[in-house]
N, C-alpha and C. Protein backbone atom coordinates (compact mmCIF):
# COMPACT_ATOMS: atom_id res chain seq x y z
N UNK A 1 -0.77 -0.73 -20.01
CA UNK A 1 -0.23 0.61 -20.14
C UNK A 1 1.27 0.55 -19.91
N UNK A 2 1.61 1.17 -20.75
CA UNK A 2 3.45 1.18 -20.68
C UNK A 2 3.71 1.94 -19.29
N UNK A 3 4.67 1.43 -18.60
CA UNK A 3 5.58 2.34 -17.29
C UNK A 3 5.97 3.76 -17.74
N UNK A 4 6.41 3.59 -19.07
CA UNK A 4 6.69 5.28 -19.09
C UNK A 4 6.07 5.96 -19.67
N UNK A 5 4.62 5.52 -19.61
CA UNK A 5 3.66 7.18 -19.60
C UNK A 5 3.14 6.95 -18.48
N UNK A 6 3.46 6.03 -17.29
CA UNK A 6 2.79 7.02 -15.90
C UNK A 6 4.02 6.48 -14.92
N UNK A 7 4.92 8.05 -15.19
CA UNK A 7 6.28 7.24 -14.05
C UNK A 7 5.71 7.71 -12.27
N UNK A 8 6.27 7.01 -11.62
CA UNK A 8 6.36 6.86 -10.23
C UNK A 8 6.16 8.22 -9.81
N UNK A 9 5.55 9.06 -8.94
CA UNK A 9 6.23 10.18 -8.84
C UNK A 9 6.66 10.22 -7.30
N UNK A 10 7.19 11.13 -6.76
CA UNK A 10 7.90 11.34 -5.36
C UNK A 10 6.84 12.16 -5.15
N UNK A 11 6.35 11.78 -3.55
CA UNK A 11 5.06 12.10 -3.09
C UNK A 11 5.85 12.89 -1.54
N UNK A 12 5.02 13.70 -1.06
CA UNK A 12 6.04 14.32 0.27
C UNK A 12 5.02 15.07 0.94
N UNK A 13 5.37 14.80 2.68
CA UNK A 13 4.24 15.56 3.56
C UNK A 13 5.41 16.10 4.28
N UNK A 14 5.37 16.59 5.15
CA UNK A 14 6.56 17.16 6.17
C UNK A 14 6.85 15.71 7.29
N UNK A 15 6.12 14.89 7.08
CA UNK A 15 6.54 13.62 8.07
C UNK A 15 6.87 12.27 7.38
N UNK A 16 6.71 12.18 6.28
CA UNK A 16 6.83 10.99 5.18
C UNK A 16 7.09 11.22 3.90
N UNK A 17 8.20 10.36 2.88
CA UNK A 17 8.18 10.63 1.85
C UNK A 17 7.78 9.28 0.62
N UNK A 18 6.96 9.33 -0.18
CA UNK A 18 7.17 7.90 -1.11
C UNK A 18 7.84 8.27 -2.18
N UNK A 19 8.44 7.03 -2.82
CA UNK A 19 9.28 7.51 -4.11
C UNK A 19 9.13 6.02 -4.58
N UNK A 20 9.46 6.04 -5.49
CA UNK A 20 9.61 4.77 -6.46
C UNK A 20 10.31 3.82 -6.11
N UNK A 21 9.90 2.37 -5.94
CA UNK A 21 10.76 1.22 -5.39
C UNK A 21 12.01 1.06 -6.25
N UNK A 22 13.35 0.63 -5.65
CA UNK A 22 14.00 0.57 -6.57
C UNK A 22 15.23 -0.53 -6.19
N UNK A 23 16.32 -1.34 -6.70
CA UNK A 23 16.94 -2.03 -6.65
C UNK A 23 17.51 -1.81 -4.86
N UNK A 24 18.08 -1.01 -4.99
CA UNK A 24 18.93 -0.71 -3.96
C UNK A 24 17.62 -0.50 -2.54
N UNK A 25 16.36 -0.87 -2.27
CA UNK A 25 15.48 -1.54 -1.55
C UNK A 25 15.51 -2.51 -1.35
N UNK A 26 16.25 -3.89 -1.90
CA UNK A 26 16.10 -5.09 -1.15
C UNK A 26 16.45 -5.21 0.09
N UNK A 27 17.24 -4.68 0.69
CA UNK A 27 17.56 -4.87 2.09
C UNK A 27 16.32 -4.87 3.28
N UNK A 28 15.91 -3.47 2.78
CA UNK A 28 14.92 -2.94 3.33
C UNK A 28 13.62 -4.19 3.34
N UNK A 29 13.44 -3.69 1.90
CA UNK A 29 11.94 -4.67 1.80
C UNK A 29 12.15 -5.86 2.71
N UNK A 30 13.08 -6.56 2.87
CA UNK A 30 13.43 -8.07 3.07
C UNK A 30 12.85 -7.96 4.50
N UNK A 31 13.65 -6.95 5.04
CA UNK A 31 12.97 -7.01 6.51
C UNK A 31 11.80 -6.02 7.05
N UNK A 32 11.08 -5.54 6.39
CA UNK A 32 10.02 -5.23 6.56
C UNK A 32 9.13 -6.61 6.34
N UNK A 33 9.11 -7.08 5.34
CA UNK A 33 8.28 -8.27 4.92
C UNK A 33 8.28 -9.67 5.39
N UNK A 34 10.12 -9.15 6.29
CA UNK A 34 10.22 -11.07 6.91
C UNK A 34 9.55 -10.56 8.13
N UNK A 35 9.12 -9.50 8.81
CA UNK A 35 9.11 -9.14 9.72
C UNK A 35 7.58 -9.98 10.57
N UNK A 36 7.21 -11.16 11.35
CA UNK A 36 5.97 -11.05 11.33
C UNK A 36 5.09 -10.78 11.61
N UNK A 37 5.64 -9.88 12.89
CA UNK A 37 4.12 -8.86 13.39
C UNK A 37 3.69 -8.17 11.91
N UNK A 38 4.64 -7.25 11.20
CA UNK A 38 4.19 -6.51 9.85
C UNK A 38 3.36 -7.50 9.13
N UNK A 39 3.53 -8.93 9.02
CA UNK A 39 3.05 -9.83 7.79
C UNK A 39 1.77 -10.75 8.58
N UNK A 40 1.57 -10.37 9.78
CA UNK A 40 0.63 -11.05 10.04
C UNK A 40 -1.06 -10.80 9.65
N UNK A 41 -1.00 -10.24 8.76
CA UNK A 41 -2.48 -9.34 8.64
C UNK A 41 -2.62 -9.90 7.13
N UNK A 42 -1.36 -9.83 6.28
CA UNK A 42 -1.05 -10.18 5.32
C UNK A 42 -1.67 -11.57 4.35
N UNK A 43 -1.58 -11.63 3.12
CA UNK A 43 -2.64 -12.76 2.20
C UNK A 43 -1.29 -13.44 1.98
N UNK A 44 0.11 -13.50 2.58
CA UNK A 44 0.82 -13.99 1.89
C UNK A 44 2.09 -14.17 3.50
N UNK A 45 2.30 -15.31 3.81
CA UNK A 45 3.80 -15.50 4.64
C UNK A 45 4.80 -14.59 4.67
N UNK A 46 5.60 -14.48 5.91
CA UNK A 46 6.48 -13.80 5.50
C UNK A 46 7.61 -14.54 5.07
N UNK A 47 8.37 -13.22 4.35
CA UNK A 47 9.66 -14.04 3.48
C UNK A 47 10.48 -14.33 4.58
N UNK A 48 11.35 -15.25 3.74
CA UNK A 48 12.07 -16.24 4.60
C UNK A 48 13.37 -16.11 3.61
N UNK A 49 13.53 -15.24 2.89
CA UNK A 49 15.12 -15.19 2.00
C UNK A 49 15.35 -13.77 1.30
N UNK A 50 16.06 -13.24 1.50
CA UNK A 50 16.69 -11.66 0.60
C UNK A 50 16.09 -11.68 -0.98
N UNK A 51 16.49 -12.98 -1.52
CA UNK A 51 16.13 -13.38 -3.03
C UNK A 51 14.97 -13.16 -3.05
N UNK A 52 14.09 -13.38 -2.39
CA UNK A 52 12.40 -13.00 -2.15
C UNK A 52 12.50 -11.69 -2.51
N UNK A 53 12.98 -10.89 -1.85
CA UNK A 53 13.10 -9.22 -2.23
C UNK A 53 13.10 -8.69 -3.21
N UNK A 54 14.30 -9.33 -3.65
CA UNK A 54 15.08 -9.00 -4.82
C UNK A 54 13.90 -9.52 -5.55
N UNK A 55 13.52 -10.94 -6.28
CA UNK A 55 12.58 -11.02 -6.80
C UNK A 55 11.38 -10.01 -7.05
N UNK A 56 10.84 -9.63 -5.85
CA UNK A 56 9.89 -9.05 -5.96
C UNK A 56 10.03 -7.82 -6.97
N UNK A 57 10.98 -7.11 -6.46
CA UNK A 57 11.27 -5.95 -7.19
C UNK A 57 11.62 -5.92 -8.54
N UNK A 58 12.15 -6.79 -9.10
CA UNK A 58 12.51 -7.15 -10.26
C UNK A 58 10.87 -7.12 -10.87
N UNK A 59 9.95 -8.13 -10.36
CA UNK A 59 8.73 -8.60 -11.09
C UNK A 59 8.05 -6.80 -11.15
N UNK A 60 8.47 -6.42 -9.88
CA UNK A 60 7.49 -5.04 -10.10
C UNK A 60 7.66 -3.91 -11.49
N UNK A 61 9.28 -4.20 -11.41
CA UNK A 61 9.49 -3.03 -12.43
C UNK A 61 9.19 -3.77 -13.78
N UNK A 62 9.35 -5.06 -14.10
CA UNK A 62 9.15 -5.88 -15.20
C UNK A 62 7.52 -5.71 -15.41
N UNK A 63 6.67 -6.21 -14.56
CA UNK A 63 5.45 -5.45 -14.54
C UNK A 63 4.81 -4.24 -14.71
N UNK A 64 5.35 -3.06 -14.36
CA UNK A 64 4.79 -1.99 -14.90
C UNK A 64 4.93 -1.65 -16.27
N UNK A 65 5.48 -2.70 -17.02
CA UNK A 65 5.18 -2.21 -18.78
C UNK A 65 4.10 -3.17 -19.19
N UNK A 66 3.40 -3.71 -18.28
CA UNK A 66 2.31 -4.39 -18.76
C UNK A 66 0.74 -3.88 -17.96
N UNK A 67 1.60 -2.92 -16.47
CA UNK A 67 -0.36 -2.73 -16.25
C UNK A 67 0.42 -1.37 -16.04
N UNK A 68 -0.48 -0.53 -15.33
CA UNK A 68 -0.21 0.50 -14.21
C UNK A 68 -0.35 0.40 -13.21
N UNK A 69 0.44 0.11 -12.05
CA UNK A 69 0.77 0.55 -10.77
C UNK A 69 1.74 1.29 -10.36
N UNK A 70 1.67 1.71 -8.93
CA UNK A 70 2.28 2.05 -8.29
C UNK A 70 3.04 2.19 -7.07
N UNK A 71 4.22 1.36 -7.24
CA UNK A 71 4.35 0.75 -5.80
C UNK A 71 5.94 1.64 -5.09
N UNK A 72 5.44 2.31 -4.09
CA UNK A 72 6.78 3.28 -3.48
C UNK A 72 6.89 2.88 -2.35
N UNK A 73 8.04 3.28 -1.59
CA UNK A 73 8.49 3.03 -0.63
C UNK A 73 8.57 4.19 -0.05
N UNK A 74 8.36 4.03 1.36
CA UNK A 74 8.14 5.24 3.01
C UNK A 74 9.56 5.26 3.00
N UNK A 75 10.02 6.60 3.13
CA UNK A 75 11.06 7.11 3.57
C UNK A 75 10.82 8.35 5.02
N UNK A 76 11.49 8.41 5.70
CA UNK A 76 11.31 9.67 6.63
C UNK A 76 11.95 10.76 6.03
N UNK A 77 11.80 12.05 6.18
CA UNK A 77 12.27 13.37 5.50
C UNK A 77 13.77 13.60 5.91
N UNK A 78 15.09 13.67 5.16
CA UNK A 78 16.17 13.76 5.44
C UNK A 78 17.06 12.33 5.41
N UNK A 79 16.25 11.41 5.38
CA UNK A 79 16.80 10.25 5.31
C UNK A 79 16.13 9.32 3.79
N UNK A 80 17.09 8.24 2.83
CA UNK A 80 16.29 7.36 2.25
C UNK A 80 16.51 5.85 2.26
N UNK A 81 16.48 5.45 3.75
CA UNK A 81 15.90 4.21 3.90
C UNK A 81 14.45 3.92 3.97
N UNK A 82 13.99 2.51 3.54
CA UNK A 82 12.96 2.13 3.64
C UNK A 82 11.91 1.96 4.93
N UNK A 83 11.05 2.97 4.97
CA UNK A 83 10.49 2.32 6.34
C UNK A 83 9.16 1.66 5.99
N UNK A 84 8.87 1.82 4.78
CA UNK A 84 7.25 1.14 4.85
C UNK A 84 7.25 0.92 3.25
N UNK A 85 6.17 0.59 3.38
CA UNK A 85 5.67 0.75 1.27
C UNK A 85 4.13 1.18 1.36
N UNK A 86 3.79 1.62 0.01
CA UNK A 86 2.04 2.13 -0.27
C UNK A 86 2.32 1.45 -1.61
N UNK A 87 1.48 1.02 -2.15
CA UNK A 87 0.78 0.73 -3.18
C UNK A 87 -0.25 0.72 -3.80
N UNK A 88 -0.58 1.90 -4.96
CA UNK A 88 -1.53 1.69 -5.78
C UNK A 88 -1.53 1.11 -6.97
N UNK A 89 -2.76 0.05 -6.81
CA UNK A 89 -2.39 -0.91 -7.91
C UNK A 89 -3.88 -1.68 -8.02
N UNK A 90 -4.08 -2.41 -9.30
CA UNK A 90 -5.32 -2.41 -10.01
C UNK A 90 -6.00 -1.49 -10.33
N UNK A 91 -5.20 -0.38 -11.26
CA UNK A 91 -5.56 0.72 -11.59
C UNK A 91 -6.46 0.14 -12.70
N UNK A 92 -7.89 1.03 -13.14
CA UNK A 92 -8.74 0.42 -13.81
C UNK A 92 -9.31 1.95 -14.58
N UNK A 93 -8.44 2.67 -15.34
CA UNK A 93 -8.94 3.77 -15.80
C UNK A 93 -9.88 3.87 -16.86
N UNK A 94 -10.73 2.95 -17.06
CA UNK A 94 -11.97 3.26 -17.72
C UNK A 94 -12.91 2.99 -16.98
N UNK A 95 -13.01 2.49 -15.79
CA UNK A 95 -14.44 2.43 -14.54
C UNK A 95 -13.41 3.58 -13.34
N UNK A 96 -12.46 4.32 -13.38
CA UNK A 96 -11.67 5.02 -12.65
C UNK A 96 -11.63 4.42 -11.41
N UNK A 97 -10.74 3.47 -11.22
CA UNK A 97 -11.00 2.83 -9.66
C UNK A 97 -9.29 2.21 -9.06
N UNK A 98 -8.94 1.85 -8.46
CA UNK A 98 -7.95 1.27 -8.05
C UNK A 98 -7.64 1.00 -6.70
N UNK A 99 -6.57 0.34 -6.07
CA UNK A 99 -6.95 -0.71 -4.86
C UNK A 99 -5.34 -0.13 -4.02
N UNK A 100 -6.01 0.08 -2.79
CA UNK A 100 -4.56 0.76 -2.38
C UNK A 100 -4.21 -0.39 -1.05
N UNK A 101 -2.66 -0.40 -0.66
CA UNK A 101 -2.23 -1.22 0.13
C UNK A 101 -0.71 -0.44 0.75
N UNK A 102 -0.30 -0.80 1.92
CA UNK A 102 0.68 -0.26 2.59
C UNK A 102 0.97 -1.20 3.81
N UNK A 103 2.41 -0.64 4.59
CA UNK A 103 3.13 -1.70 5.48
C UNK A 103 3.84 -0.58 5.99
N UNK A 104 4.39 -0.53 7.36
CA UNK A 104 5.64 0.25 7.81
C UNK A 104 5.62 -0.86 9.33
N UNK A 105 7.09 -0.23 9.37
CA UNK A 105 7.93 -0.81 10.03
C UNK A 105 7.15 -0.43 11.63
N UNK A 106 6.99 -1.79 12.54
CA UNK A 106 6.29 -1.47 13.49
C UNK A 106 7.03 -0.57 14.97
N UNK A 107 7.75 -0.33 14.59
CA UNK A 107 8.81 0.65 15.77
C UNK A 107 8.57 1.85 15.21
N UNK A 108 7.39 2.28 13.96
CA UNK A 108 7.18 3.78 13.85
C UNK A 108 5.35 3.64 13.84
N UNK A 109 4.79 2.39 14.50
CA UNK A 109 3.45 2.60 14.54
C UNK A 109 2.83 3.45 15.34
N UNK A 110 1.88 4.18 15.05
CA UNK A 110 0.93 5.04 16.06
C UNK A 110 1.66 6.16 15.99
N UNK A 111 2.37 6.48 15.40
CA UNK A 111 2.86 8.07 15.12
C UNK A 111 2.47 8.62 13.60
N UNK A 112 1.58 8.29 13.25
CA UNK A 112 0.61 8.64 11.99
C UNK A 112 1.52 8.72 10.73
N UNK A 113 2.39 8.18 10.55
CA UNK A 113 2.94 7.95 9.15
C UNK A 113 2.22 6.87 8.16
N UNK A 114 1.34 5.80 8.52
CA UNK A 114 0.97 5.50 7.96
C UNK A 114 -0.30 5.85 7.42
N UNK A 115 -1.11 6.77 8.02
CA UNK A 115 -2.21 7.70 7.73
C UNK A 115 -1.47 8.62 6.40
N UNK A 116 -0.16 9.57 6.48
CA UNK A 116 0.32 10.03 6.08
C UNK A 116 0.35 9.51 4.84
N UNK A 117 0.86 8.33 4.97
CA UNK A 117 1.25 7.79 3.29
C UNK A 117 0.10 7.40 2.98
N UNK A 118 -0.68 7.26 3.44
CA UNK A 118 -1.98 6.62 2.91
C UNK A 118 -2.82 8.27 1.85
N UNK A 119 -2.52 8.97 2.95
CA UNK A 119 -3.28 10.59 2.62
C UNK A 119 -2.23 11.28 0.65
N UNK A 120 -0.82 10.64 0.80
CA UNK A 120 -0.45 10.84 -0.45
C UNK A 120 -0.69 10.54 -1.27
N UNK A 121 -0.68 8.81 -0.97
CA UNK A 121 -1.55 7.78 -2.08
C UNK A 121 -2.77 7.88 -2.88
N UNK A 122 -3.55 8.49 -1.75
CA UNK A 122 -5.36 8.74 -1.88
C UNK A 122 -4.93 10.05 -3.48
N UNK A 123 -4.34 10.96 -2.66
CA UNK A 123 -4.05 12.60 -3.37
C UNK A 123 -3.43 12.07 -5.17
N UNK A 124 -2.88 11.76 -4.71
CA UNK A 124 -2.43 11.21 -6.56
C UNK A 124 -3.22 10.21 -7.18
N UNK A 125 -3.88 9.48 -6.60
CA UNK A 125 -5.11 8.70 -7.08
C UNK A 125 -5.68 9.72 -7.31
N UNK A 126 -6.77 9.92 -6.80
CA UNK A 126 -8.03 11.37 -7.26
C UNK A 126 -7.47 12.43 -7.44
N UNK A 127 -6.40 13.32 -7.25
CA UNK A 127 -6.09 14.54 -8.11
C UNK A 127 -5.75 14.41 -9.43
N UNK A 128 -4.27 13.52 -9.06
CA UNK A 128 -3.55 13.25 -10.55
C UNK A 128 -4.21 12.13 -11.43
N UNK A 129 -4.59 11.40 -11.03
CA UNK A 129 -5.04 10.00 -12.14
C UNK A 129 -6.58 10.22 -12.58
N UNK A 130 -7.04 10.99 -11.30
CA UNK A 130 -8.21 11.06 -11.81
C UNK A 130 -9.24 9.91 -11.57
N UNK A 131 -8.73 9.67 -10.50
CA UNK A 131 -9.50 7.92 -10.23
C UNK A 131 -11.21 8.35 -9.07
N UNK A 132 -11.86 7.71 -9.69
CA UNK A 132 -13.34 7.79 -8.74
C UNK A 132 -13.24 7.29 -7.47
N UNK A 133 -12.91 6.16 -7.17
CA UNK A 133 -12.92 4.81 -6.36
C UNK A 133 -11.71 4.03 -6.05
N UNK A 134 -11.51 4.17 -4.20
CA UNK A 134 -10.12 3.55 -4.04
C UNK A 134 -10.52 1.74 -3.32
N UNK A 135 -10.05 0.79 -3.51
CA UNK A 135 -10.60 -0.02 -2.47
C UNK A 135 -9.32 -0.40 -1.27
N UNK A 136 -9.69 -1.28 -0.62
CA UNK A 136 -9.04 -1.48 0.05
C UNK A 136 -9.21 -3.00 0.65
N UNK A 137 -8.34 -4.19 0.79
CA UNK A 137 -8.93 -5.79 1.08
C UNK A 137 -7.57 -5.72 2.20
N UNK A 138 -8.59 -5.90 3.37
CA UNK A 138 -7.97 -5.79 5.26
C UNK A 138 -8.70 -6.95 5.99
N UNK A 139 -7.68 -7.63 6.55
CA UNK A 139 -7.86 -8.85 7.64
C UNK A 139 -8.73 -7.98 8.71
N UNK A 140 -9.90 -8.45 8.82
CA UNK A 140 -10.90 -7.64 10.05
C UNK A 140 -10.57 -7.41 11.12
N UNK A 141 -9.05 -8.68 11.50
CA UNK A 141 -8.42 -8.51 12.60
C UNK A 141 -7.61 -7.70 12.99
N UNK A 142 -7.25 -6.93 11.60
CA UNK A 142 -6.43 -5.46 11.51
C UNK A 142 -7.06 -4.49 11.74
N UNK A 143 -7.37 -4.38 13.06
CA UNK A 143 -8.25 -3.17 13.39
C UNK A 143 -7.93 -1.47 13.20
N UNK A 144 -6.36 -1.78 13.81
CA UNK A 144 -5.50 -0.48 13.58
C UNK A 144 -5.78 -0.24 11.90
N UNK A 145 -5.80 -1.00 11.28
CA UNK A 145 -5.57 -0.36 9.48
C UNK A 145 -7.11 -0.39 8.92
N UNK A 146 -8.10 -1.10 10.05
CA UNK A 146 -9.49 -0.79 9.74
C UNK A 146 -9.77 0.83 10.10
N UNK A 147 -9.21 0.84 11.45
CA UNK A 147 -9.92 2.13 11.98
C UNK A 147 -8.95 3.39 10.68
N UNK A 148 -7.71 3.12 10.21
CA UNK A 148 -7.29 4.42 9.61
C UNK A 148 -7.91 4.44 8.06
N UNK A 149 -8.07 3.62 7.43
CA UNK A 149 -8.85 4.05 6.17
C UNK A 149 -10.25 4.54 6.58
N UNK A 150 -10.73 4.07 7.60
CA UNK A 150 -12.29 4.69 7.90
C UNK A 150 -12.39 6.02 8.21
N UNK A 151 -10.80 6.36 9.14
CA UNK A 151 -10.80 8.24 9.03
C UNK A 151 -10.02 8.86 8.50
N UNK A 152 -10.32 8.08 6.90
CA UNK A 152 -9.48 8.76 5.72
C UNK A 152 -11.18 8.91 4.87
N UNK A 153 -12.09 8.21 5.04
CA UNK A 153 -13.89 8.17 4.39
C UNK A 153 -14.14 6.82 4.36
N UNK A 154 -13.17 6.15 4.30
CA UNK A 154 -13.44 4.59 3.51
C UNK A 154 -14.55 3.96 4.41
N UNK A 155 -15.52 3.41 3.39
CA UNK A 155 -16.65 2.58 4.14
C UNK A 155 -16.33 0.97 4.09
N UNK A 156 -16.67 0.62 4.96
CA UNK A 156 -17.08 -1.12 5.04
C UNK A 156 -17.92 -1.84 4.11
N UNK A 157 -17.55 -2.29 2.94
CA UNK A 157 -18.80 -2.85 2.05
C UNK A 157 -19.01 -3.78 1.88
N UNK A 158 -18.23 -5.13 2.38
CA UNK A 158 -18.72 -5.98 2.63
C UNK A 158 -17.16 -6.83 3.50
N UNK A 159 -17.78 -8.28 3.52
CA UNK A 159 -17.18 -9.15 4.33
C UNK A 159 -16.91 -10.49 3.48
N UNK A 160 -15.85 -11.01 3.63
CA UNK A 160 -15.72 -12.48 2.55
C UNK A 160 -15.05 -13.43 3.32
N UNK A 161 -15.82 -14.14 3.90
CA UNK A 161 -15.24 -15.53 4.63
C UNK A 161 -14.45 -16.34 3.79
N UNK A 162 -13.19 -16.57 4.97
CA UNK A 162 -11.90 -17.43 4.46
C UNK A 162 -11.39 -17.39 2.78
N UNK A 163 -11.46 -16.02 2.60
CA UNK A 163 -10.63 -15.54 1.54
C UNK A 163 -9.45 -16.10 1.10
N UNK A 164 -8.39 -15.86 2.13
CA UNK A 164 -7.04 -16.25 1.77
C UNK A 164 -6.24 -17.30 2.93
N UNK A 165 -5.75 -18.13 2.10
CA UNK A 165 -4.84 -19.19 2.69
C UNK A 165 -3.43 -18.78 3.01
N UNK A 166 -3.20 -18.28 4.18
CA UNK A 166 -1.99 -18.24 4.70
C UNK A 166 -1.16 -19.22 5.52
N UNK A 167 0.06 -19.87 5.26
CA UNK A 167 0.79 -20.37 6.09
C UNK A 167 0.10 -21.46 6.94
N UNK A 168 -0.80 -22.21 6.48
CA UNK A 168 -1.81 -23.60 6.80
C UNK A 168 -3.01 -22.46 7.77
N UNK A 169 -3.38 -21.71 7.30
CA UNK A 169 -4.48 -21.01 8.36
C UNK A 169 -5.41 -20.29 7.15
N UNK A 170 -7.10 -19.91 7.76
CA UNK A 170 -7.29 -19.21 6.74
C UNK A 170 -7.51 -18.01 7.28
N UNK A 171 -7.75 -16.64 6.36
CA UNK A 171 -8.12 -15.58 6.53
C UNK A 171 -9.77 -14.92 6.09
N UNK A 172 -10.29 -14.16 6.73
CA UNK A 172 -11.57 -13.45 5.87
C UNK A 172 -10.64 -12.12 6.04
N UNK A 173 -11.31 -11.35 5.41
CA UNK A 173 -11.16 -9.70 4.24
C UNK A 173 -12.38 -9.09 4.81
N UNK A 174 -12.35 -7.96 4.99
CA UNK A 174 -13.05 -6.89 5.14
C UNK A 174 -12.64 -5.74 3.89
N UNK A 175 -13.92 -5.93 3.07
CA UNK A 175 -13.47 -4.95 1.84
C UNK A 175 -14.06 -3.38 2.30
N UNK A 176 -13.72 -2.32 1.76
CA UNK A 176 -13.53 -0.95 1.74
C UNK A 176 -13.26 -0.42 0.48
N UNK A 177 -14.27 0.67 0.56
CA UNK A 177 -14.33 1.33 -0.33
C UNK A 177 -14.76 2.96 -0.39
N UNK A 178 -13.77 3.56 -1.47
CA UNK A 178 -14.03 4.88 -1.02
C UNK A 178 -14.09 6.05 -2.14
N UNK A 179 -14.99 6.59 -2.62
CA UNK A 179 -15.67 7.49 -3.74
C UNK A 179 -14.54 8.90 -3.13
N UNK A 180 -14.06 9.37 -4.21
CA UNK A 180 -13.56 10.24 -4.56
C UNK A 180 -14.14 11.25 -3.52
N UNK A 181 -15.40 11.67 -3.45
CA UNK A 181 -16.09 12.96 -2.58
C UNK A 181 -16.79 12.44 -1.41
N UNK A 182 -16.20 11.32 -0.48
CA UNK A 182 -16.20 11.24 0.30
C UNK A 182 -14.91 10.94 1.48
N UNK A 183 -13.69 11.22 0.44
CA UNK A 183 -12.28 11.59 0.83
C UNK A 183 -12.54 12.77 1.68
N UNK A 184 -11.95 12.43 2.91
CA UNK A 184 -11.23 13.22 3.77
C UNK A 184 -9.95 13.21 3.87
N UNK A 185 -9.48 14.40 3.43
CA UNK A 185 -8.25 14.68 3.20
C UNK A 185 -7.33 15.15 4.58
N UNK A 186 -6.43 14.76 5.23
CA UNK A 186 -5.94 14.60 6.37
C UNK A 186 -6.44 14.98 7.45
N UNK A 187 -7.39 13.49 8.04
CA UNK A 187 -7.49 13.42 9.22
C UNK A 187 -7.25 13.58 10.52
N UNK A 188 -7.94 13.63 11.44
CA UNK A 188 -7.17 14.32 12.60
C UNK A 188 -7.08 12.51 13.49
């Protein structure tokens, strides 16, 4: 699907804003992602160079003229630095399904912004796209990001031993999954 029939849109709660990743994010991304408490949960090391950033972002926007996703960046309201990212992506609009993922900066954890962005993400998936089914693939050891998709509806559906190879170690996944009408729409 071409990028410009499904552009980015700017998503907004009174405590978080997402908007479209964009060049002038490398800074940001770099250290969110070198960061490694943030990357320890993660299928992938953290970066170790700015060019990593930059890269990334480049592949993203070069990529969206070949699938549909959607990958934005956490801003706080009044300000637009980067504090986190959401991503929806493996959008699959003929089984309506897609796979959501997010990060913020750990000096704003436990003050529900990441519930927040998660609750925007969900809302433009099933309102606007029209999507049935969100998933979600979480290190079991990420309990904090287990327990918040679970009081967003998301169920536990299965388990996959030593999934991913990180940094000479392995990981298992705890997959999640979550039907459109069993969304709970902002949690307490």
């Amino acid at each position: 699907m071409d990028a410009t029939e499904t552009p980015i849109p700017h998503l907004a709660d009174a405590r978080v804003r997402l908007r479209a990743l964009a060049p002038r994010d490398a800074d940001g991304l770099f250290a969110l992602h070198s960061d490694a408490q943030v990357m320890r949960y993660w299928s992938f090391p953290a970066w170790t160079e700015r060019a990593q950033a930059v890269e990334h972002i480049e592949r993203m926007q070069r990529d969206r003229n070949l699938r549909e996703f959607y990958p934005w960046v956490a801003t706080l309201p009044g300000d637009d630095v980067l504090v986190g990212t959401c991503s929806l992506f493996g959008v699959d609009r003929e089984h309506k399904r897609g796979v959501i993922s997010y990060a913020l900066r750990p000096s704003l954890w436990g003050r529900g912004l990441a519930g927040a962005m998660l609750q925007l993400a969900l809302g433009h998936a099933f309102d606007s796209l029209g999507l049935e089914r969100i998933e979600a693939d979480i290190d079991p050891d990420n309990t904090a990001s287990c327990r918040l998709v679970e009081r967003a509806g998301f169920v536990r559906e299965g388990y996959l031993r030593e999934r991913w190879r990180v940094g000479g170690g392995v990981q298992d996944t705890a997959l999640y999954g979550l039907l459109r009408r069993e969304w709970r729409r902002n949690p307490a």
